[in-house]
PDB file of N, CA and C in Angstrom:
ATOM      1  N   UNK A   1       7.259   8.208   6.662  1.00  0.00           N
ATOM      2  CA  UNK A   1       7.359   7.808   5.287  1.00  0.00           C
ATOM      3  C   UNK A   1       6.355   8.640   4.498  1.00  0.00           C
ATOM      4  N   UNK A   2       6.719   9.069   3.383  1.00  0.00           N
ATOM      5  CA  UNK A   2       5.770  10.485   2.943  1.00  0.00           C
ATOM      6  C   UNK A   2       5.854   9.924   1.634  1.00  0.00           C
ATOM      7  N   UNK A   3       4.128   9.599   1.034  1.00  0.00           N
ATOM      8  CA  UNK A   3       3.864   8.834   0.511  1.00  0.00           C
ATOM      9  C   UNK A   3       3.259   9.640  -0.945  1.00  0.00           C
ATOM     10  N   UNK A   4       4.225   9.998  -2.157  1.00  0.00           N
ATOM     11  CA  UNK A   4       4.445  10.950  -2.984  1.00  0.00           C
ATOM     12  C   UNK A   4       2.127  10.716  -3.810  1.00  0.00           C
ATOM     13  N   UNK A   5       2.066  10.059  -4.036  1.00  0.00           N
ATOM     14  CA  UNK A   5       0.873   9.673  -4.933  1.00  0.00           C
ATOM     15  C   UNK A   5      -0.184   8.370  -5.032  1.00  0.00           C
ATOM     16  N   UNK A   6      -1.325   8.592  -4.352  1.00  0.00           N
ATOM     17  CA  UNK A   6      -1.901   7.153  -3.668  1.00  0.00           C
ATOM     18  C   UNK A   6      -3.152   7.402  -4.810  1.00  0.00           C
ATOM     19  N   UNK A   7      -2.761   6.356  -5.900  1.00  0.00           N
ATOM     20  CA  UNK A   7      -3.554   6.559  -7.376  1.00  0.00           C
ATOM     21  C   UNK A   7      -3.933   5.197  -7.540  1.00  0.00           C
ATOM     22  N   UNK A   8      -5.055   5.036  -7.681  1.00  0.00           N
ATOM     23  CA  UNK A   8      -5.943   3.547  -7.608  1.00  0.00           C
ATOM     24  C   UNK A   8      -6.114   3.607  -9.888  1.00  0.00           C
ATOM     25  N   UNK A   9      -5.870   2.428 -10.218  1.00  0.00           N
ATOM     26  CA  UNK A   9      -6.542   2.907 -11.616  1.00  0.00           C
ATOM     27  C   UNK A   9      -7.479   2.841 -11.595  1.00  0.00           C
ATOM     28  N   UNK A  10      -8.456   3.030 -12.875  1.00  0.00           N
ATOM     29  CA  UNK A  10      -9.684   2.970 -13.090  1.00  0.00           C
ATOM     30  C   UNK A  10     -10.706   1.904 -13.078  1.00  0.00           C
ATOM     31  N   UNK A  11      -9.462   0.764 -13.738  1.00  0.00           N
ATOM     32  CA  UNK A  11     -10.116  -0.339 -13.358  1.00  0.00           C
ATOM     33  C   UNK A  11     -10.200  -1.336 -12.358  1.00  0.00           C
ATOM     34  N   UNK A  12      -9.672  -0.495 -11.261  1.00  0.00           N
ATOM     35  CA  UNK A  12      -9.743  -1.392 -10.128  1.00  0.00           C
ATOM     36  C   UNK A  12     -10.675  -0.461  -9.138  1.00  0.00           C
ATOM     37  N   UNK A  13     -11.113   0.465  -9.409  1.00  0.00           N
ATOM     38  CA  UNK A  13     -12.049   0.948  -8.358  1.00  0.00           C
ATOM     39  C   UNK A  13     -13.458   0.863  -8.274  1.00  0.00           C
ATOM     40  N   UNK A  14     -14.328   1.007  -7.434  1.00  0.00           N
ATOM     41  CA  UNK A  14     -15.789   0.337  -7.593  1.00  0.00           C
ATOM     42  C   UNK A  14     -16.554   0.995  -8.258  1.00  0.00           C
ATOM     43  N   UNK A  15     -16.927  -0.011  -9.554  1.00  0.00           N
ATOM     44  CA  UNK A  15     -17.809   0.990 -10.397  1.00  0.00           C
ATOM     45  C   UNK A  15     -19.007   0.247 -10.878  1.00  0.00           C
ATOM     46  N   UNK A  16     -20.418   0.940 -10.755  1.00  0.00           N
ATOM     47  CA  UNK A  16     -21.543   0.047 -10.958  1.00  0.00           C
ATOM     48  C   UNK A  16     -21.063  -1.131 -12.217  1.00  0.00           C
ATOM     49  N   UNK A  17     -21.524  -2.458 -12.207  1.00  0.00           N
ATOM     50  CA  UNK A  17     -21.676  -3.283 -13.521  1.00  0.00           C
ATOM     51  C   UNK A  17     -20.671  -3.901 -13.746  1.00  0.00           C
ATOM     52  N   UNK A  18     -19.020  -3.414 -12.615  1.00  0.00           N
ATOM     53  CA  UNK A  18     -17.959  -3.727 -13.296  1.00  0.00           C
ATOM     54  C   UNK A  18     -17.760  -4.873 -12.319  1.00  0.00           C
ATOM     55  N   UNK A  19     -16.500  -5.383 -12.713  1.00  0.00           N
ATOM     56  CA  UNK A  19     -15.498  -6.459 -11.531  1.00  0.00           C
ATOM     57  C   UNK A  19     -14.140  -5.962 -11.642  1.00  0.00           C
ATOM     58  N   UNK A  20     -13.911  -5.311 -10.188  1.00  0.00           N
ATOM     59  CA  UNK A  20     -12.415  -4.946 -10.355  1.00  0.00           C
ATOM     60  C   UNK A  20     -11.663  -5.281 -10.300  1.00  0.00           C
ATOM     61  N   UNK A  21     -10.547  -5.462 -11.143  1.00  0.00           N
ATOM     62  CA  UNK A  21      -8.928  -6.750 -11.291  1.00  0.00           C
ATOM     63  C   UNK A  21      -8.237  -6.382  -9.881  1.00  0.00           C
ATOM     64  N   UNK A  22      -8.563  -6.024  -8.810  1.00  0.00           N
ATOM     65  CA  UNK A  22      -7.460  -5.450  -7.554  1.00  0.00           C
ATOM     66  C   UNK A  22      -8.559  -4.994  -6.345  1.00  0.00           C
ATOM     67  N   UNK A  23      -8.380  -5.229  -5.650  1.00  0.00           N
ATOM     68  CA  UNK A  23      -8.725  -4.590  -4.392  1.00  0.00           C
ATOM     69  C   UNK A  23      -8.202  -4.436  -2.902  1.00  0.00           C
ATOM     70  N   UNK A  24      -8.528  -3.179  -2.429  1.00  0.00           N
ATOM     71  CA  UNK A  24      -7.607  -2.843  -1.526  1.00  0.00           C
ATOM     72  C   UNK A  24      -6.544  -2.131  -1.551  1.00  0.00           C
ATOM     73  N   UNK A  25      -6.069  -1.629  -2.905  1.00  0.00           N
ATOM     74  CA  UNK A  25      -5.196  -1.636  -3.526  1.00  0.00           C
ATOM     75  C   UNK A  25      -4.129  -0.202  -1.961  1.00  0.00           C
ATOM     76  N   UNK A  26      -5.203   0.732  -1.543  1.00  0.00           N
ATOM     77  CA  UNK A  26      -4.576   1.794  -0.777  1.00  0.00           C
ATOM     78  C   UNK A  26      -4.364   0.946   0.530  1.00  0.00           C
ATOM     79  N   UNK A  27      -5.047   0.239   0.917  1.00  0.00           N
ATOM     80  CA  UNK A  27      -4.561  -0.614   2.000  1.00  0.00           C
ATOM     81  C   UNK A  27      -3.705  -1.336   1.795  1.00  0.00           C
ATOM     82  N   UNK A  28      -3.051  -2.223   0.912  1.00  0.00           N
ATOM     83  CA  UNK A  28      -1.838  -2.435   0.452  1.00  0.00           C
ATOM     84  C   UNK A  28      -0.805  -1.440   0.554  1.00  0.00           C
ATOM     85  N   UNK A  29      -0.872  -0.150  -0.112  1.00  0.00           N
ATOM     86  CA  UNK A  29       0.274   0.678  -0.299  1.00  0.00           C
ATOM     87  C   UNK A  29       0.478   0.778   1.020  1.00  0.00           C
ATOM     88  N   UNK A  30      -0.319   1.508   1.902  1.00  0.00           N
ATOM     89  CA  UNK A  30      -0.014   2.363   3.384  1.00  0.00           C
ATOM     90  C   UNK A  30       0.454   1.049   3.831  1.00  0.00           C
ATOM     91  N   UNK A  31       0.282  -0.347   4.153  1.00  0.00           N
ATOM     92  CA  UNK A  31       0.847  -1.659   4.845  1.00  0.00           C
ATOM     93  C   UNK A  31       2.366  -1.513   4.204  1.00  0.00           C
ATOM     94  N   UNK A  32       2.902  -1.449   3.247  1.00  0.00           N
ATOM     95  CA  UNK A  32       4.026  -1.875   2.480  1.00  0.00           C
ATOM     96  C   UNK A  32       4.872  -0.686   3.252  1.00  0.00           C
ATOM     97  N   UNK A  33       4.263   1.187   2.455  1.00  0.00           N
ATOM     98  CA  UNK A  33       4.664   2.029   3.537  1.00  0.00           C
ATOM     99  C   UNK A  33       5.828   1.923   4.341  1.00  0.00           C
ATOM    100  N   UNK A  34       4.578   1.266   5.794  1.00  0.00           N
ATOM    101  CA  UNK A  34       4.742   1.224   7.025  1.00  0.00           C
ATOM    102  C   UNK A  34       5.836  -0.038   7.078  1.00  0.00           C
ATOM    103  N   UNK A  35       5.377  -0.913   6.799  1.00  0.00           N
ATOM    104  CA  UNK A  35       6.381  -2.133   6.893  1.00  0.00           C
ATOM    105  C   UNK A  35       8.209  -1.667   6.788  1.00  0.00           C
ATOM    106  N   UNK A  36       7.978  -0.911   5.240  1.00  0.00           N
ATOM    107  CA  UNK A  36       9.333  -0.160   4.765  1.00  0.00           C
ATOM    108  C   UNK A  36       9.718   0.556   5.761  1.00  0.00           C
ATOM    109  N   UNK A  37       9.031   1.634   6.547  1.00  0.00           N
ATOM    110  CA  UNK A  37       9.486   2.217   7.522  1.00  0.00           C
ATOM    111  C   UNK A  37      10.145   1.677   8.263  1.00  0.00           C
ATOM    112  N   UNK A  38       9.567   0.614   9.206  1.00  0.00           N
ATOM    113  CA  UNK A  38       9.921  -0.293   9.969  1.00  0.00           C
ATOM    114  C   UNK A  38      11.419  -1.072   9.905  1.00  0.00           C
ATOM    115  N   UNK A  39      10.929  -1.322   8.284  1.00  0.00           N
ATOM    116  CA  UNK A  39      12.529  -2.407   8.165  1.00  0.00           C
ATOM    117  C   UNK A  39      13.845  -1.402   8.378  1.00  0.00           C
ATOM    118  N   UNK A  40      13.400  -0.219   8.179  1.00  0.00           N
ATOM    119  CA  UNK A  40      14.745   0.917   7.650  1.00  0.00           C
ATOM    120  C   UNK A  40      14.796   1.316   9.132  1.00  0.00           C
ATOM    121  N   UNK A  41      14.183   0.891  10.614  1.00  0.00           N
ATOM    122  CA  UNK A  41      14.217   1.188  11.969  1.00  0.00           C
ATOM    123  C   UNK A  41      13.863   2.730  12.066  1.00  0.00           C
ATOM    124  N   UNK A  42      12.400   3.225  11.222  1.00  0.00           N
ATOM    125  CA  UNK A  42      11.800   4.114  11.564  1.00  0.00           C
ATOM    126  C   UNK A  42      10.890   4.118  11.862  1.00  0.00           C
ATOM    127  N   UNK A  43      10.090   5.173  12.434  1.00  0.00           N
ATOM    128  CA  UNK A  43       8.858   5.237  13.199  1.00  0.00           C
ATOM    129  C   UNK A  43       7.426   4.438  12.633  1.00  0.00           C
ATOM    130  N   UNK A  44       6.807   4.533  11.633  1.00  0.00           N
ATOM    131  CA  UNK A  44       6.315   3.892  10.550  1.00  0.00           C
ATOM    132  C   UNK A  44       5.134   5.201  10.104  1.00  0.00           C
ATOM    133  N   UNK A  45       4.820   5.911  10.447  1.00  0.00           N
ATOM    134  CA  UNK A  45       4.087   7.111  10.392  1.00  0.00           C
ATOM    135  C   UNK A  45       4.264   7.054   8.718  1.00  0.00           C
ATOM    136  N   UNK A  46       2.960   7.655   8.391  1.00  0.00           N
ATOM    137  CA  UNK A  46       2.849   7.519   6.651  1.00  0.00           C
ATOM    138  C   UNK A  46       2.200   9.409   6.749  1.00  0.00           C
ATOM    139  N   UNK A  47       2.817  10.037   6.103  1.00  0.00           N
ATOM    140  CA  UNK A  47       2.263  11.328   5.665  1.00  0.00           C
ATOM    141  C   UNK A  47       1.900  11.380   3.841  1.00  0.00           C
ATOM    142  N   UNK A  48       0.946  12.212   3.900  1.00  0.00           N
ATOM    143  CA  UNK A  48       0.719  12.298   2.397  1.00  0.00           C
ATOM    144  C   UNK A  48      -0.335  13.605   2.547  1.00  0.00           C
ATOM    145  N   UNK A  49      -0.263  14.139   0.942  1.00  0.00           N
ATOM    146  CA  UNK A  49      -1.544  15.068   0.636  1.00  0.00           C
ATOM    147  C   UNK A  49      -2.316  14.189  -0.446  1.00  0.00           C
ATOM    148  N   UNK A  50      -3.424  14.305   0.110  1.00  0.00           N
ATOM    149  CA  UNK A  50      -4.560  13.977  -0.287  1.00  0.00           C
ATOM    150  C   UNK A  50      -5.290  14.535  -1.507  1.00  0.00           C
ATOM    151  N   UNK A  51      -5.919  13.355  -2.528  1.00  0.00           N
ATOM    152  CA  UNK A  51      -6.573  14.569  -3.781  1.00  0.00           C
ATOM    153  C   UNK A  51      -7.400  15.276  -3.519  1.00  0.00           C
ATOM    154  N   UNK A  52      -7.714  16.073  -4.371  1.00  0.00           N
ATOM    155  CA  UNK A  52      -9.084  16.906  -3.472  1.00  0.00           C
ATOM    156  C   UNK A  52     -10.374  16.065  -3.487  1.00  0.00           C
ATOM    157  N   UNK A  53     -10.715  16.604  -2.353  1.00  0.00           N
ATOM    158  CA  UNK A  53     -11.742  15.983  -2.229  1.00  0.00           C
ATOM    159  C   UNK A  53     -11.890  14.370  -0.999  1.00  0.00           C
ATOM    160  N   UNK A  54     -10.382  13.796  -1.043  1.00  0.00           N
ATOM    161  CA  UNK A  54     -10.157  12.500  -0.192  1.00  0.00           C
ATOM    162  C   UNK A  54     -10.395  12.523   1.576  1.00  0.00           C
ATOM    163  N   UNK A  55      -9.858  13.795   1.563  1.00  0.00           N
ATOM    164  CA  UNK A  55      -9.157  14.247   2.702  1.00  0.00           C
ATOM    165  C   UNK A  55     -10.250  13.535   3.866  1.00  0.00           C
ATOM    166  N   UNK A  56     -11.487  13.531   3.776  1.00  0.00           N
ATOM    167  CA  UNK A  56     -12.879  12.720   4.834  1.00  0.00           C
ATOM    168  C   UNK A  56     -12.700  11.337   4.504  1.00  0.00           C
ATOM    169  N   UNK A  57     -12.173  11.117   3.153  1.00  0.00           N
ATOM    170  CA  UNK A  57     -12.373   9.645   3.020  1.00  0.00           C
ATOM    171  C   UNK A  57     -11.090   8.892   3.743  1.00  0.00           C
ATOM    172  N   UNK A  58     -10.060   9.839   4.150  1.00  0.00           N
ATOM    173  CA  UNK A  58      -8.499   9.196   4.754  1.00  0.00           C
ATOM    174  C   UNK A  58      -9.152   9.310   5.739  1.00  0.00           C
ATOM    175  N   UNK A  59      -9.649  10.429   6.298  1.00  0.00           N
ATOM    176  CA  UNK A  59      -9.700  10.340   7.598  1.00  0.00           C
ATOM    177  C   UNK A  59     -10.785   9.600   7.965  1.00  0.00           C
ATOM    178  N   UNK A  60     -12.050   9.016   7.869  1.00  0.00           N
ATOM    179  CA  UNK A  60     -12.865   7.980   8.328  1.00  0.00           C
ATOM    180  C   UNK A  60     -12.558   6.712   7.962  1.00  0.00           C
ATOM    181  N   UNK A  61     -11.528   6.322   6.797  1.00  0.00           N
ATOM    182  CA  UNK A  61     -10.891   5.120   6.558  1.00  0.00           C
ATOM    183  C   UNK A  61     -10.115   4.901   7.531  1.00  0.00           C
ATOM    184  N   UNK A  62      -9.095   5.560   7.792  1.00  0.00           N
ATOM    185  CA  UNK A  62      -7.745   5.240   8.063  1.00  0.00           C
ATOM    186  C   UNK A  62      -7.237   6.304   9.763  1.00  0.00           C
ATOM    187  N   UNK A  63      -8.441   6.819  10.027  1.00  0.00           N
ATOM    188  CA  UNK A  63      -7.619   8.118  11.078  1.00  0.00           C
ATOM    189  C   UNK A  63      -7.037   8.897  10.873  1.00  0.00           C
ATOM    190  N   UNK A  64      -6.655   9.089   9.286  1.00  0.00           N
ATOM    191  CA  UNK A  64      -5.960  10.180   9.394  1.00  0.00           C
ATOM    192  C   UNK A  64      -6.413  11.651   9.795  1.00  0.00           C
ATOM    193  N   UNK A  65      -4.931  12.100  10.349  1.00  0.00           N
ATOM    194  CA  UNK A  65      -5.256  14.026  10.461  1.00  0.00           C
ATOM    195  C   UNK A  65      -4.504  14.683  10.227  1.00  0.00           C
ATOM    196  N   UNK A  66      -5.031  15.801   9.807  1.00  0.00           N
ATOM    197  CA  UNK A  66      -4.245  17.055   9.126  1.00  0.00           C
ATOM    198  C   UNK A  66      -2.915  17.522  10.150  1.00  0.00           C
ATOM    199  N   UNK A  67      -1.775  17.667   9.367  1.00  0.00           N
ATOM    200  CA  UNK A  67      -0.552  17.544  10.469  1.00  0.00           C
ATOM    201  C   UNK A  67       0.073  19.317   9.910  1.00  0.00           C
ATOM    202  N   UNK A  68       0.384  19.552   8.893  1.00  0.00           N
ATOM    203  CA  UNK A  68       1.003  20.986   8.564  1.00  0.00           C
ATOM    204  C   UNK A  68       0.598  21.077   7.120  1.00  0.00           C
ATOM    205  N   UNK A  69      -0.188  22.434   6.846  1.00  0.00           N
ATOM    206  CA  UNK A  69      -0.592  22.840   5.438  1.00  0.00           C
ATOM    207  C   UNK A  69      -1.048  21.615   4.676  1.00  0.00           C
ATOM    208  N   UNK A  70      -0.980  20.963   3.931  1.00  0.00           N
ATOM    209  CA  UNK A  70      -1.929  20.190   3.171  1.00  0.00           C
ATOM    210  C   UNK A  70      -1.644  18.712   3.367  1.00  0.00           C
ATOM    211  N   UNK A  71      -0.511  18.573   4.618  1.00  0.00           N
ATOM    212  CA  UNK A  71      -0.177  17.259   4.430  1.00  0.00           C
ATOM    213  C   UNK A  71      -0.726  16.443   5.803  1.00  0.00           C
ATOM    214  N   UNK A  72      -1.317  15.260   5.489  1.00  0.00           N
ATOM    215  CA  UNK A  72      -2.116  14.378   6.414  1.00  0.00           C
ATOM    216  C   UNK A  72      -0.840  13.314   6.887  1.00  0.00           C
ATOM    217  N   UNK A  73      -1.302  13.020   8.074  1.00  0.00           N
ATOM    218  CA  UNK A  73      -0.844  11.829   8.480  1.00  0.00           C
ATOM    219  C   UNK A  73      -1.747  10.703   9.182  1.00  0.00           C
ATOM    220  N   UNK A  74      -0.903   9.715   9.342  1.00  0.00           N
ATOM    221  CA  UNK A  74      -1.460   7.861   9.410  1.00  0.00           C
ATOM    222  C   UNK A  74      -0.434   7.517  10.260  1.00  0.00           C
ATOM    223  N   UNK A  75      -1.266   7.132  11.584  1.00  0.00           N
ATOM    224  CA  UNK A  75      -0.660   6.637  12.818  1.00  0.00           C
ATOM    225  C   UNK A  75      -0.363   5.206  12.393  1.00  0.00           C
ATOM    226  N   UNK A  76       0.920   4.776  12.870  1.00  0.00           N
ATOM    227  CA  UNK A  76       1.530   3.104  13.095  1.00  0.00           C
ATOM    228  C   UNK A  76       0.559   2.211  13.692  1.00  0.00           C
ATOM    229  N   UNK A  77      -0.126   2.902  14.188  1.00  0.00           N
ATOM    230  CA  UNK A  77      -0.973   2.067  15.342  1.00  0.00           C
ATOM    231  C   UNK A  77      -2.684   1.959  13.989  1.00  0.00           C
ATOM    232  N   UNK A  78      -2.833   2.360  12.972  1.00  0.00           N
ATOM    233  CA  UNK A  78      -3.962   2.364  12.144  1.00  0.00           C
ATOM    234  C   UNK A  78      -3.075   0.716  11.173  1.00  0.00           C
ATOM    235  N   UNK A  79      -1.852   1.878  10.316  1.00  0.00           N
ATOM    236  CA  UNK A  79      -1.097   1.159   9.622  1.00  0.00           C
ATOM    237  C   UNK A  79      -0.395  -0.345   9.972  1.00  0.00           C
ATOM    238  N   UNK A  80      -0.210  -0.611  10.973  1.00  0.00           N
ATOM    239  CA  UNK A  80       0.406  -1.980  11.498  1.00  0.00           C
ATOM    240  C   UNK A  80      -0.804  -3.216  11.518  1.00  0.00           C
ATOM    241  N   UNK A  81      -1.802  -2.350  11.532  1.00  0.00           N
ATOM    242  CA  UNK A  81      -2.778  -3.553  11.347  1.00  0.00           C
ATOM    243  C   UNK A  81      -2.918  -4.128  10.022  1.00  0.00           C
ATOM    244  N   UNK A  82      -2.615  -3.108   8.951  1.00  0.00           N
ATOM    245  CA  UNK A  82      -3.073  -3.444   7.634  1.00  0.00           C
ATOM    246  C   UNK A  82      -1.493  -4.311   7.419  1.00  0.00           C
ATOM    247  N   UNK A  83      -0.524  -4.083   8.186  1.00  0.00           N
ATOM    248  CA  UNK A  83       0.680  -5.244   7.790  1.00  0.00           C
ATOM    249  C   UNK A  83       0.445  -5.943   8.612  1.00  0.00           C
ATOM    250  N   UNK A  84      -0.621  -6.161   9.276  1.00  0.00           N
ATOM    251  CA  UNK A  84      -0.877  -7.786  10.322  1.00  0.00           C
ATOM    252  C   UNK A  84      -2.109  -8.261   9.186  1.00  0.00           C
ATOM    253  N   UNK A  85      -2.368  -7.599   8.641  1.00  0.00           N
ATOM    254  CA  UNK A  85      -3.854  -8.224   7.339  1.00  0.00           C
ATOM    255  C   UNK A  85      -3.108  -8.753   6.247  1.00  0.00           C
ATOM    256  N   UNK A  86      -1.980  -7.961   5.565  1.00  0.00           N
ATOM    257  CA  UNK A  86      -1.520  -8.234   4.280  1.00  0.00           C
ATOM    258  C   UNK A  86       0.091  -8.688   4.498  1.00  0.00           C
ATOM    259  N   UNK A  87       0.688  -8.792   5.460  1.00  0.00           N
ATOM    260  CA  UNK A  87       2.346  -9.610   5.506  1.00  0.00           C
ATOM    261  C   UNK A  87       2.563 -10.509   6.861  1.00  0.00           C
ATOM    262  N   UNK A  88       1.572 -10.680   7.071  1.00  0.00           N
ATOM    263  CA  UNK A  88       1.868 -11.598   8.429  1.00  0.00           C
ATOM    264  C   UNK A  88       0.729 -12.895   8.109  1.00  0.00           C
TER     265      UNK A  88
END
């Protein structure tokens, strides 16, 4: 599942002084993702390119790794947990 744009707004991301209306918000998407994969009887694998700069933050979040030219991937086995956190 190749995941076009993983865009948090502004006001939901952590910012000194604030309270953010959402959280989790990328752990949500990649769970939903994967789930979608699943229901459609595919593998659940989530690929995406990363903004600049993310690319350490996917990969110490989530495992991801660099799979061909700029695009990362997210093992079922990272992702299935976050749909055992957020749909089960």
């Amino acid at each position: 599942m190749y995941i076009d744009s993983v865009e948090i707004a502004s006001h939901s991301r952590q910012m000194p002084n604030t309270q953010r209306h959402f959280v989790n918000l990328a752990d949500i998407m990649f769970a939903f993702a994967t789930k979608y994969s699943f229901d459609r009887e595919q593998d659940g694998y989530i690929s995406l390119i990363p903004k600049t700069g993310l690319s350490s933050h996917y990969q110490k979040k989530y495992n991801a790794y660099p799979t061909a030219g700029l695009l990362w991937g997210i093992t079922p086995i990272v992702t299935g947990k976050l749909i055992g956190l957020y749909y089960i």
